[in-house]
PDB file of N, CA and C in Angstrom:
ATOM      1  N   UNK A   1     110.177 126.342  96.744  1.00  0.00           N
ATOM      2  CA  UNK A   1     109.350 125.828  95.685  1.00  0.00           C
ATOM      3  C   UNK A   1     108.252 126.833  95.376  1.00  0.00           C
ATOM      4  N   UNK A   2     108.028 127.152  94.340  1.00  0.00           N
ATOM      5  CA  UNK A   2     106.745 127.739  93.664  1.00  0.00           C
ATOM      6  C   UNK A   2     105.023 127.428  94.107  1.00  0.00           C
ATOM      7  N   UNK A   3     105.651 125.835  94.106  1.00  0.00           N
ATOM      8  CA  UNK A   3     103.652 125.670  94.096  1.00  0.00           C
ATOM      9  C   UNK A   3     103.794 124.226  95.176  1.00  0.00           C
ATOM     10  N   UNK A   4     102.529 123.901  95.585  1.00  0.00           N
ATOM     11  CA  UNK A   4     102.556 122.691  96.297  1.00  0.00           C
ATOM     12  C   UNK A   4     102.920 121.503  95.251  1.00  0.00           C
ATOM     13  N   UNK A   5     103.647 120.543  96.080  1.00  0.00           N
ATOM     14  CA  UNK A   5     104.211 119.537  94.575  1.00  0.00           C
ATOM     15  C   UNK A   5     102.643 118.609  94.650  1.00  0.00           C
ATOM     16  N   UNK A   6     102.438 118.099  93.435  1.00  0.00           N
ATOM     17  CA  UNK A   6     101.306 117.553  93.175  1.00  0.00           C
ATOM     18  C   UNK A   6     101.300 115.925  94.002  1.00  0.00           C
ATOM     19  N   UNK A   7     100.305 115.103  94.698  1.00  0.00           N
ATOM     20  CA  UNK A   7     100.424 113.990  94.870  1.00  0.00           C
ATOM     21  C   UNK A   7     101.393 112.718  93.817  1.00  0.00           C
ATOM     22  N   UNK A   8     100.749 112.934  92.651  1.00  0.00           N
ATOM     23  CA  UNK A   8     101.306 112.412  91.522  1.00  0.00           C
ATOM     24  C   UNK A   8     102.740 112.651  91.513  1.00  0.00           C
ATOM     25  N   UNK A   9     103.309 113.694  91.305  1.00  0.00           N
ATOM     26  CA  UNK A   9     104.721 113.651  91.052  1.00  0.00           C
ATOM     27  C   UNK A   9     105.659 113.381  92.765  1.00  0.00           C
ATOM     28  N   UNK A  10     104.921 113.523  93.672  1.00  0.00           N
ATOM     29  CA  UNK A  10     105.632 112.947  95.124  1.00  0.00           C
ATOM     30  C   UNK A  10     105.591 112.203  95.277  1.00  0.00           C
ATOM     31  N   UNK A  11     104.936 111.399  94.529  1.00  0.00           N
ATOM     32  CA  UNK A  11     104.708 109.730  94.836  1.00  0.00           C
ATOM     33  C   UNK A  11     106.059 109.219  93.838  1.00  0.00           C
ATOM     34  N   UNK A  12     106.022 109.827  92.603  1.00  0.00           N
ATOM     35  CA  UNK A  12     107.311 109.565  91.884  1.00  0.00           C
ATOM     36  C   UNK A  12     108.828 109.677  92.576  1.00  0.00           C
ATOM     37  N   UNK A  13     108.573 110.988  93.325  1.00  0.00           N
ATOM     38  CA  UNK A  13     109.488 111.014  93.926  1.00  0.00           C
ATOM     39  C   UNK A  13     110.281 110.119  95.028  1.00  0.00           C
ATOM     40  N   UNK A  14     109.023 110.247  95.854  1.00  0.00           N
ATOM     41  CA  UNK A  14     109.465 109.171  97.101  1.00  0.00           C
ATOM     42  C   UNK A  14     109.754 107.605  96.723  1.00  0.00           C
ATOM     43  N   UNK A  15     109.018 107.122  95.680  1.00  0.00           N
ATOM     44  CA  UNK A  15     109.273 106.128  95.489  1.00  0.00           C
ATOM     45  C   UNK A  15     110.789 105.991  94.534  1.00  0.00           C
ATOM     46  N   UNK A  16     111.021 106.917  94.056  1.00  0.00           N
ATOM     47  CA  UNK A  16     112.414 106.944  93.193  1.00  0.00           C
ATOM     48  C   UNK A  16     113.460 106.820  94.794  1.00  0.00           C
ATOM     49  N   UNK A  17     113.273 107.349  95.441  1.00  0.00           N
ATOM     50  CA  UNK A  17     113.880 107.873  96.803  1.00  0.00           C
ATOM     51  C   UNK A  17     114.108 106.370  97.383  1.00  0.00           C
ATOM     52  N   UNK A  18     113.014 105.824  97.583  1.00  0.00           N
ATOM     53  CA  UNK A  18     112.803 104.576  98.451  1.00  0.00           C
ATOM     54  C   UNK A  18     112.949 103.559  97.619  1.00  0.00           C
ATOM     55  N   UNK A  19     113.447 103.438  96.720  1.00  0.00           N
ATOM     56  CA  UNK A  19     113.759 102.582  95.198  1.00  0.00           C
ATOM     57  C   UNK A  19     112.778 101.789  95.345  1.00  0.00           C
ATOM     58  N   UNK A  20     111.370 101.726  95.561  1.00  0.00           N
ATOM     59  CA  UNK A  20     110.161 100.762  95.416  1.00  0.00           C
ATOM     60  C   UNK A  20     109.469 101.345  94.150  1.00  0.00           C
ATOM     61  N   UNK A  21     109.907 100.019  93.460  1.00  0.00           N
ATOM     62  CA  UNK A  21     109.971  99.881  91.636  1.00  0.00           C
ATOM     63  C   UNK A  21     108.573 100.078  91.531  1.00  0.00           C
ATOM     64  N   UNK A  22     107.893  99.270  92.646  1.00  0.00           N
ATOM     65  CA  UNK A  22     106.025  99.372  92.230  1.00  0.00           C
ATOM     66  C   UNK A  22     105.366 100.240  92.311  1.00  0.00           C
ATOM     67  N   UNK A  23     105.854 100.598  93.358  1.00  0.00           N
ATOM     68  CA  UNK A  23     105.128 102.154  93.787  1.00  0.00           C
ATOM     69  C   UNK A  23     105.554 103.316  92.595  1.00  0.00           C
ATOM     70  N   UNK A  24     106.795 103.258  92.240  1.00  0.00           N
ATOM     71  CA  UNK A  24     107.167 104.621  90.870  1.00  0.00           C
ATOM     72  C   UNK A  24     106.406 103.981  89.575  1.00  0.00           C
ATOM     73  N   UNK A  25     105.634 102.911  89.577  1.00  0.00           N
ATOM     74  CA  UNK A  25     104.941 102.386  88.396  1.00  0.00           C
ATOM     75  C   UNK A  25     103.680 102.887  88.228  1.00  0.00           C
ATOM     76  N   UNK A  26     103.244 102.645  89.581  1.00  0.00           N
ATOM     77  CA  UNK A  26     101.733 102.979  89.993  1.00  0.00           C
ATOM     78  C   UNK A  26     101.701 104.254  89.758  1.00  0.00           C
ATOM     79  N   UNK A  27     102.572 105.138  89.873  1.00  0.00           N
ATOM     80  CA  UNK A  27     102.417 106.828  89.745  1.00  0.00           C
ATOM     81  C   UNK A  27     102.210 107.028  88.466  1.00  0.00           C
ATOM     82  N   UNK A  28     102.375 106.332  87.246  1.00  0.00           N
ATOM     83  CA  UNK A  28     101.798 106.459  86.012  1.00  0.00           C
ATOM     84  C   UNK A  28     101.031 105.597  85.858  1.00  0.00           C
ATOM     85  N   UNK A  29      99.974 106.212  84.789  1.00  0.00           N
ATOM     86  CA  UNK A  29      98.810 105.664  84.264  1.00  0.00           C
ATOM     87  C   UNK A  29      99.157 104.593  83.513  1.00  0.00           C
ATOM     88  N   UNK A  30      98.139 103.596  83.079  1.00  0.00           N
ATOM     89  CA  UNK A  30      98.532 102.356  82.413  1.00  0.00           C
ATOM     90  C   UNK A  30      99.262 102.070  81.048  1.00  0.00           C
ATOM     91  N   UNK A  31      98.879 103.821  80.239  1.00  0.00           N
ATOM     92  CA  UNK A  31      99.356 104.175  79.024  1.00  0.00           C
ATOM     93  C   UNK A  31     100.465 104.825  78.681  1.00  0.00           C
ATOM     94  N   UNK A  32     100.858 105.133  80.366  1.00  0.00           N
ATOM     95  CA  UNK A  32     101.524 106.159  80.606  1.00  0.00           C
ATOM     96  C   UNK A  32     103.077 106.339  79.119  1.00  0.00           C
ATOM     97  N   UNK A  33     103.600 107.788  79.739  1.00  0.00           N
ATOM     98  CA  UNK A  33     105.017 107.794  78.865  1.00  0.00           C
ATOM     99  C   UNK A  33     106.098 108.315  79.187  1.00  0.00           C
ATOM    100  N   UNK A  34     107.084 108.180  79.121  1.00  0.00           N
ATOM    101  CA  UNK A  34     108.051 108.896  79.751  1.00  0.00           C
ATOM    102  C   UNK A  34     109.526 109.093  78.702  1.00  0.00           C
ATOM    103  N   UNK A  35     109.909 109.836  78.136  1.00  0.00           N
ATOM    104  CA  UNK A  35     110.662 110.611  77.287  1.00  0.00           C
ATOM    105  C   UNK A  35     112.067 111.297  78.422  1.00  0.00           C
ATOM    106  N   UNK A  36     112.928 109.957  78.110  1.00  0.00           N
ATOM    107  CA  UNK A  36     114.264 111.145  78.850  1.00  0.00           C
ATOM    108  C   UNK A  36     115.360 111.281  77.527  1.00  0.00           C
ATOM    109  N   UNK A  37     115.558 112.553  77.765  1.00  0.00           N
ATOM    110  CA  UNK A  37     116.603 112.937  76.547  1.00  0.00           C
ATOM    111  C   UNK A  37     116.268 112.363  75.195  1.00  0.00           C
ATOM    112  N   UNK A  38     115.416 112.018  74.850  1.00  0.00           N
ATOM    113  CA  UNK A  38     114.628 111.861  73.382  1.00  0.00           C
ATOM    114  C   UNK A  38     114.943 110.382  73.383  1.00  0.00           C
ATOM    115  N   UNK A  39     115.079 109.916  74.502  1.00  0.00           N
ATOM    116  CA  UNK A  39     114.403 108.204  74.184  1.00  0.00           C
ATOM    117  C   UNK A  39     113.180 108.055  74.769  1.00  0.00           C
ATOM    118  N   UNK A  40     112.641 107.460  74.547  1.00  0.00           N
ATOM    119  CA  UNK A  40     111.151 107.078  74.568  1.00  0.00           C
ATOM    120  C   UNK A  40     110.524 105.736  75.252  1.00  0.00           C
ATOM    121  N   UNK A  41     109.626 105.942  75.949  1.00  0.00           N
ATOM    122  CA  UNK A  41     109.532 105.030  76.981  1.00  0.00           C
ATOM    123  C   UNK A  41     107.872 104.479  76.612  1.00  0.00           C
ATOM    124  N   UNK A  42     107.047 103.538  76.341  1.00  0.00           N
ATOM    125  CA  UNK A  42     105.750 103.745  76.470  1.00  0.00           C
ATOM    126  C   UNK A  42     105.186 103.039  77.257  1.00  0.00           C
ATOM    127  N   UNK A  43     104.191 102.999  78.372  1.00  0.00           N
ATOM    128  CA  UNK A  43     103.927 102.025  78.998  1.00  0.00           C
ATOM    129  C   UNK A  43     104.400 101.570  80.448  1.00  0.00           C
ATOM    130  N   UNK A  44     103.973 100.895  81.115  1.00  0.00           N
ATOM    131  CA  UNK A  44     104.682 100.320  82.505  1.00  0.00           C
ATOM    132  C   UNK A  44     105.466  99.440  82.382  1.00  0.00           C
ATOM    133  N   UNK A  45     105.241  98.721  81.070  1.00  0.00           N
ATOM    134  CA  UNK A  45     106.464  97.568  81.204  1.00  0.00           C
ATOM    135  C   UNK A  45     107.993  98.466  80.675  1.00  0.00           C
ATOM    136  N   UNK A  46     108.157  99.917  80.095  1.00  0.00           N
ATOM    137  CA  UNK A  46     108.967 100.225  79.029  1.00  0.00           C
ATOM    138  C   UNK A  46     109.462 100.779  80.003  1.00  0.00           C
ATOM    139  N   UNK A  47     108.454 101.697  80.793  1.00  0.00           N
ATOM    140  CA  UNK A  47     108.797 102.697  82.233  1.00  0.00           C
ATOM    141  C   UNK A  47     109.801 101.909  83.056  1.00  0.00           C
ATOM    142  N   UNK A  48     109.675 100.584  83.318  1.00  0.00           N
ATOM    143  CA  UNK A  48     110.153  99.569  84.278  1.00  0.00           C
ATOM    144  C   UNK A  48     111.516  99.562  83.922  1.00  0.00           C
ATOM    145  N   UNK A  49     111.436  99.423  82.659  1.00  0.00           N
ATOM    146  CA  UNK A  49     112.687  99.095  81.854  1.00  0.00           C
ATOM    147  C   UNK A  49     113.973 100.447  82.213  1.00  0.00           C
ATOM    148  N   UNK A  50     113.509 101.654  82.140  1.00  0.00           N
ATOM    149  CA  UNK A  50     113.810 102.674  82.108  1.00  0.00           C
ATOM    150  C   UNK A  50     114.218 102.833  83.223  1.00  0.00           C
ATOM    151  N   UNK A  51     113.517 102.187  84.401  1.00  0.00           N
ATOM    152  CA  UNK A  51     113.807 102.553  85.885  1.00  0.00           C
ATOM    153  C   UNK A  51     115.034 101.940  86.252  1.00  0.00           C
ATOM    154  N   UNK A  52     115.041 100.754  85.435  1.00  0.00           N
ATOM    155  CA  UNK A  52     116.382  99.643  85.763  1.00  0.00           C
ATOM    156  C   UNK A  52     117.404 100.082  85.249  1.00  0.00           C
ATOM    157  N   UNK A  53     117.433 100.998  84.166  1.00  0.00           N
ATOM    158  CA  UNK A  53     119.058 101.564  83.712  1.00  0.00           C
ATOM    159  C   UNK A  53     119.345 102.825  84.100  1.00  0.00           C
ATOM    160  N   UNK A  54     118.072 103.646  84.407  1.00  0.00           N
ATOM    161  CA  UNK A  54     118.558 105.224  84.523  1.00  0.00           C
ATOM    162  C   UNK A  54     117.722 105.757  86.114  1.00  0.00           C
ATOM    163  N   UNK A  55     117.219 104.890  86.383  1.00  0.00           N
ATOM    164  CA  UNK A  55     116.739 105.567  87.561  1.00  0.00           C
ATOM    165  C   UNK A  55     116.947 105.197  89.332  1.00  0.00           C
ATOM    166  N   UNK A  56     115.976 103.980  89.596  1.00  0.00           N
ATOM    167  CA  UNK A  56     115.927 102.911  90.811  1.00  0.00           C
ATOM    168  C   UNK A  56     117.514 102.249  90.880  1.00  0.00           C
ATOM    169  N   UNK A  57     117.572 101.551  89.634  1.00  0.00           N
ATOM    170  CA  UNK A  57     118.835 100.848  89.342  1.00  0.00           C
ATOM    171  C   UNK A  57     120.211 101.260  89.834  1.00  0.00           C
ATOM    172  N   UNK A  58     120.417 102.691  89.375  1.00  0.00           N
ATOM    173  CA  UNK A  58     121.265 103.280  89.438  1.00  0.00           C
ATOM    174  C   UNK A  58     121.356 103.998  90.967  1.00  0.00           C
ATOM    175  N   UNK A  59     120.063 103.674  91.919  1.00  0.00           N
ATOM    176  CA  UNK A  59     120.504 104.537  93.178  1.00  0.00           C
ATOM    177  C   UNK A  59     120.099 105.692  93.083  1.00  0.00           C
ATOM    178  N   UNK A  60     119.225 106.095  91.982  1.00  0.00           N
ATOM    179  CA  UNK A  60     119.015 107.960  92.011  1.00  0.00           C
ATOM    180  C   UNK A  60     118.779 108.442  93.199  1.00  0.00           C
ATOM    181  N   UNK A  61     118.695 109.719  93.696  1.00  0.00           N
ATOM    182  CA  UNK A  61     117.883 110.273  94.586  1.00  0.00           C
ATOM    183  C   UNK A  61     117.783 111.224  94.326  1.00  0.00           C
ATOM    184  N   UNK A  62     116.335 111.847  94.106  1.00  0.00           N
ATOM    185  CA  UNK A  62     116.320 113.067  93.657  1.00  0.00           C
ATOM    186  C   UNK A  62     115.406 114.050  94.479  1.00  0.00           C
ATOM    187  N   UNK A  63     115.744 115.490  94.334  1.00  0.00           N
ATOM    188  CA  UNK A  63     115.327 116.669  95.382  1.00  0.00           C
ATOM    189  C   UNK A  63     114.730 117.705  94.149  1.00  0.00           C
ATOM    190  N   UNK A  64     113.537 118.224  94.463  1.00  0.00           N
ATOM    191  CA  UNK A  64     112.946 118.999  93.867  1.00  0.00           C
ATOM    192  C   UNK A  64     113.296 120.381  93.901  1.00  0.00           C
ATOM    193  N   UNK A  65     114.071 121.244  93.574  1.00  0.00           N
ATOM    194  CA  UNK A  65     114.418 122.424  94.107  1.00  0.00           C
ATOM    195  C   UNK A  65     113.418 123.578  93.585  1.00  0.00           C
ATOM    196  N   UNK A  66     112.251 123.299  92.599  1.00  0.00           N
ATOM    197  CA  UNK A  66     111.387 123.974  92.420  1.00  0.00           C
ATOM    198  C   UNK A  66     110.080 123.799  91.106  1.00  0.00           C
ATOM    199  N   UNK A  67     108.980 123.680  91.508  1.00  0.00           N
ATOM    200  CA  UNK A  67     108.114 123.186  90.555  1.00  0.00           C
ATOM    201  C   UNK A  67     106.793 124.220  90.414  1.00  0.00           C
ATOM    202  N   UNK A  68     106.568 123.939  88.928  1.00  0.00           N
ATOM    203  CA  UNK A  68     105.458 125.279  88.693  1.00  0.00           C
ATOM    204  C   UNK A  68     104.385 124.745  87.698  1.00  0.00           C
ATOM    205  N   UNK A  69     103.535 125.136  87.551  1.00  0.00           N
ATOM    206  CA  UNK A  69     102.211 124.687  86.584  1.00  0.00           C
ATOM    207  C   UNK A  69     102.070 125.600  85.773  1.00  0.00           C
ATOM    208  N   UNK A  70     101.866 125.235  84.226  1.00  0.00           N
ATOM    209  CA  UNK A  70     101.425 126.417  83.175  1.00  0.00           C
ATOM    210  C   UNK A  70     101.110 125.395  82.273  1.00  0.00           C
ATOM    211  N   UNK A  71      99.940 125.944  82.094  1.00  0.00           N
ATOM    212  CA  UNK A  71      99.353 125.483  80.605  1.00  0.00           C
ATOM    213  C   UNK A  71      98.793 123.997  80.695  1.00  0.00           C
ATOM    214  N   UNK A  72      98.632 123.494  82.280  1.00  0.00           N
ATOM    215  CA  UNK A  72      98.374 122.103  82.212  1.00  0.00           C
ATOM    216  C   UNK A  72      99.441 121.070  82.368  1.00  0.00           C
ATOM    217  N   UNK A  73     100.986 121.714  82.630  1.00  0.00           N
ATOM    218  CA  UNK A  73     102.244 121.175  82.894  1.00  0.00           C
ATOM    219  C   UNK A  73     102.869 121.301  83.616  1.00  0.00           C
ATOM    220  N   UNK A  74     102.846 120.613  84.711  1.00  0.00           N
ATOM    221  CA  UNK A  74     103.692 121.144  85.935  1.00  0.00           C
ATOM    222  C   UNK A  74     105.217 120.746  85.649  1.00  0.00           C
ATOM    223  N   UNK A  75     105.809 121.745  85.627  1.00  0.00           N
ATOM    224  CA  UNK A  75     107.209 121.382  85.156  1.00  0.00           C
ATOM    225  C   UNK A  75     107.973 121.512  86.568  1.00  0.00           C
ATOM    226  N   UNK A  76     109.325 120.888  86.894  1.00  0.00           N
ATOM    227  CA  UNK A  76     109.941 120.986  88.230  1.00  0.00           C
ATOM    228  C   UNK A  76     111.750 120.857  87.641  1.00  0.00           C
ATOM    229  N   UNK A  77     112.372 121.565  88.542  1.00  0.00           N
ATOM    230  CA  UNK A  77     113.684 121.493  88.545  1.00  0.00           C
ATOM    231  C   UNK A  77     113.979 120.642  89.511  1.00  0.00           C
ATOM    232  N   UNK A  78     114.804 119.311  89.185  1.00  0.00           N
ATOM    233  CA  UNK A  78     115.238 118.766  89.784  1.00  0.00           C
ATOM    234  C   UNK A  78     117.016 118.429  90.351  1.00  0.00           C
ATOM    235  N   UNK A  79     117.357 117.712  91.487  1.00  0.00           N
ATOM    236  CA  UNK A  79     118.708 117.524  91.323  1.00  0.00           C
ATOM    237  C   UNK A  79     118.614 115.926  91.779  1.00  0.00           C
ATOM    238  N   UNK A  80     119.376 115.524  90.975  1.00  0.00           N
ATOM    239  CA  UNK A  80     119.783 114.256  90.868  1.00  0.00           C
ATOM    240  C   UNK A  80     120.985 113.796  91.816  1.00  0.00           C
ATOM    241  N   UNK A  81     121.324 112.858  92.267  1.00  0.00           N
ATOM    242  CA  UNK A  81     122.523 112.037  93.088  1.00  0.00           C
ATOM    243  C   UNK A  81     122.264 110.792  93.011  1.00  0.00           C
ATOM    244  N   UNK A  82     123.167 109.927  92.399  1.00  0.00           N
ATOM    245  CA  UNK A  82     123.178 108.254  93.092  1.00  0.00           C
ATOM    246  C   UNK A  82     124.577 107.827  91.411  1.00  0.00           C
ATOM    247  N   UNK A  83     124.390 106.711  91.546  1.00  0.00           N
ATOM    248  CA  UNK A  83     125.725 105.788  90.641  1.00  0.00           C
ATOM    249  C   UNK A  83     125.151 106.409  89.094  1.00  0.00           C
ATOM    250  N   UNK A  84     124.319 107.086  88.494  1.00  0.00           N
ATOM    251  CA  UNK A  84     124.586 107.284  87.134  1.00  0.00           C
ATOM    252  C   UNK A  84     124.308 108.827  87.297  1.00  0.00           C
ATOM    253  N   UNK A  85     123.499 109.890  86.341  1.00  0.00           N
ATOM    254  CA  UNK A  85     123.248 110.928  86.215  1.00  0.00           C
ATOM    255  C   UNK A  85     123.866 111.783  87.468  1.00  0.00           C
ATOM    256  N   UNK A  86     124.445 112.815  87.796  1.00  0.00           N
ATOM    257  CA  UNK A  86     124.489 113.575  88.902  1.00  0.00           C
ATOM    258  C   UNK A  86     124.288 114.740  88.807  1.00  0.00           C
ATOM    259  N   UNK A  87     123.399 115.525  89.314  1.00  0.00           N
ATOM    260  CA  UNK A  87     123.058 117.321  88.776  1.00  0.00           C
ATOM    261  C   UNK A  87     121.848 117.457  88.837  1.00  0.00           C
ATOM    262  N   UNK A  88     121.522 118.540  88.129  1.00  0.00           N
ATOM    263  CA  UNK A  88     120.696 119.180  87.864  1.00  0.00           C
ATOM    264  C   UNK A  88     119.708 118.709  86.654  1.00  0.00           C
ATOM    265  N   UNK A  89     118.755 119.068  86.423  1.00  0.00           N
ATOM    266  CA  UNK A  89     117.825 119.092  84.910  1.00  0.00           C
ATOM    267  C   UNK A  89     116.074 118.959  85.402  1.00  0.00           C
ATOM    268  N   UNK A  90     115.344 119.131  84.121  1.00  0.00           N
ATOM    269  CA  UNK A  90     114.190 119.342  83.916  1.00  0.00           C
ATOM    270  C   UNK A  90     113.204 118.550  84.266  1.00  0.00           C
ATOM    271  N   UNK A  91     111.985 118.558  84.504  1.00  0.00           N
ATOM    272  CA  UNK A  91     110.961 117.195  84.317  1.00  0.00           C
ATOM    273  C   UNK A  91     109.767 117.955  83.960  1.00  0.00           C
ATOM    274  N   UNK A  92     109.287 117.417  83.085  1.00  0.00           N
ATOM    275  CA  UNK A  92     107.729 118.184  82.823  1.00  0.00           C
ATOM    276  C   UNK A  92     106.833 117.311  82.716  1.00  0.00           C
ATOM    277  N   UNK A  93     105.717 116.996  83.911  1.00  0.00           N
ATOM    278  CA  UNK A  93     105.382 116.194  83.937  1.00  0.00           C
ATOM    279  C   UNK A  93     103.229 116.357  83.924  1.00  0.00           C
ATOM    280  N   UNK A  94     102.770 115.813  82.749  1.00  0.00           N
ATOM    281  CA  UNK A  94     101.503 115.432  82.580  1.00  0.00           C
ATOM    282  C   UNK A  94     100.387 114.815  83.367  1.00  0.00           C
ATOM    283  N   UNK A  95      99.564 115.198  84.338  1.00  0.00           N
ATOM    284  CA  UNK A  95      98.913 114.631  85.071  1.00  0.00           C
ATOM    285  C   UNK A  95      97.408 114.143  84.759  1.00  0.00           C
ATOM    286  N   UNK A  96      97.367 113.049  85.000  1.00  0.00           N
ATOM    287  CA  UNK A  96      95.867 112.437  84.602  1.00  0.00           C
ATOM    288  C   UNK A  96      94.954 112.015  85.897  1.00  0.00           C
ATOM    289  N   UNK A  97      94.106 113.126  86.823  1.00  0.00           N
ATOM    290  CA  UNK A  97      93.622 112.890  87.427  1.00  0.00           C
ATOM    291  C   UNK A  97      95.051 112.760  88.671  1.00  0.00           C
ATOM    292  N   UNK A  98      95.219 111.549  89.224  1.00  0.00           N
ATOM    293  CA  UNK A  98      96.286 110.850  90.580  1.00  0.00           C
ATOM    294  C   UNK A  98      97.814 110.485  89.886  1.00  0.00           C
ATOM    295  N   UNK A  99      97.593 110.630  88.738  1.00  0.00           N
ATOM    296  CA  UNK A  99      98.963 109.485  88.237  1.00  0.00           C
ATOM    297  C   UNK A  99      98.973 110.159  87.016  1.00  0.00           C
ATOM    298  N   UNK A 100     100.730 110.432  86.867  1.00  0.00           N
ATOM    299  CA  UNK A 100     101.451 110.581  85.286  1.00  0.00           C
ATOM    300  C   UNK A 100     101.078 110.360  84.355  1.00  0.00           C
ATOM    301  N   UNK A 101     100.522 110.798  83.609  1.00  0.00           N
ATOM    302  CA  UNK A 101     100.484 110.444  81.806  1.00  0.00           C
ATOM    303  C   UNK A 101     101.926 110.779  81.102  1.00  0.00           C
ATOM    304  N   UNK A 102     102.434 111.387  81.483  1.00  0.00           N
ATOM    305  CA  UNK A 102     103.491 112.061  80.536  1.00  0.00           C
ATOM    306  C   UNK A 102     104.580 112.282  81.059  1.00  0.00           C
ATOM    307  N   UNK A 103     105.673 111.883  81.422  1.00  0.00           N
ATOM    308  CA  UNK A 103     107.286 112.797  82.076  1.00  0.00           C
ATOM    309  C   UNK A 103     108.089 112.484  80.668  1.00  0.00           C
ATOM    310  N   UNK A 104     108.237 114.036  80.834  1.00  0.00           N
ATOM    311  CA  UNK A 104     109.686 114.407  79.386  1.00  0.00           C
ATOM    312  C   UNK A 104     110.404 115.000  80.606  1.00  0.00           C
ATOM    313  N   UNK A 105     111.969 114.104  80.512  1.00  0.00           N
ATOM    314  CA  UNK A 105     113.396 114.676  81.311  1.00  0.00           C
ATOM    315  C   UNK A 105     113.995 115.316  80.199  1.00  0.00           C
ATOM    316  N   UNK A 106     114.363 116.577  80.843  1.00  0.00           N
ATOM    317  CA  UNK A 106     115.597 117.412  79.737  1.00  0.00           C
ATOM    318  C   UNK A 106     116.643 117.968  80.455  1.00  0.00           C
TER     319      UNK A 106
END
């Protein structure tokens, strides 16, 4: 890995890991947003929603194979495993203080 992974996005992680829905909620802010593949997520209740078809739901587990900061964006390569998505892809994720404002998946 490039850089130390931020509290914020390990908390996403582990809790994606440990499928505890509350805990990957709490890692975004109340306004929070999350953008995978140009659908659009706003909020904790939308995030929730999101977790139940493409993320927790599905069993993800995901491994960071490398994450970097520029410009105020810590972006990370991730790899995916569980019952939907499997591979590789992007996360660029917005930090507000402790907790997510922003994850765009590409």
């Amino acid at each position: 890995m490039t850089n130390a992974v931020p509290q914020a996005i390990q908390r996403f992680i582990d809790a994606t890991n440990s499928g505890d829905r509350a805990a990957l909620l709490a890692a975004f802010t109340e306004t929070g947003s999350l953008t995978d593949w140009g659908r659009h997520f706003n909020g904790r209740a939308e995030i929730a929603r999101w977790d139940e078809t493409d993320n927790i739901g599905v069993q993800s587990h995901l491994t960071i194979l490398r994450v970097e900061e520029a410009g105020g964006t810590w972006r990370a390569r991730i790899s995916v495993r569980g019952n939907g998505y499997n591979g590789e892809g992007n996360m660029a994720f917005t930090l507000d203080d402790d907790r997510i404002s922003r994850l765009v998946i590409s």
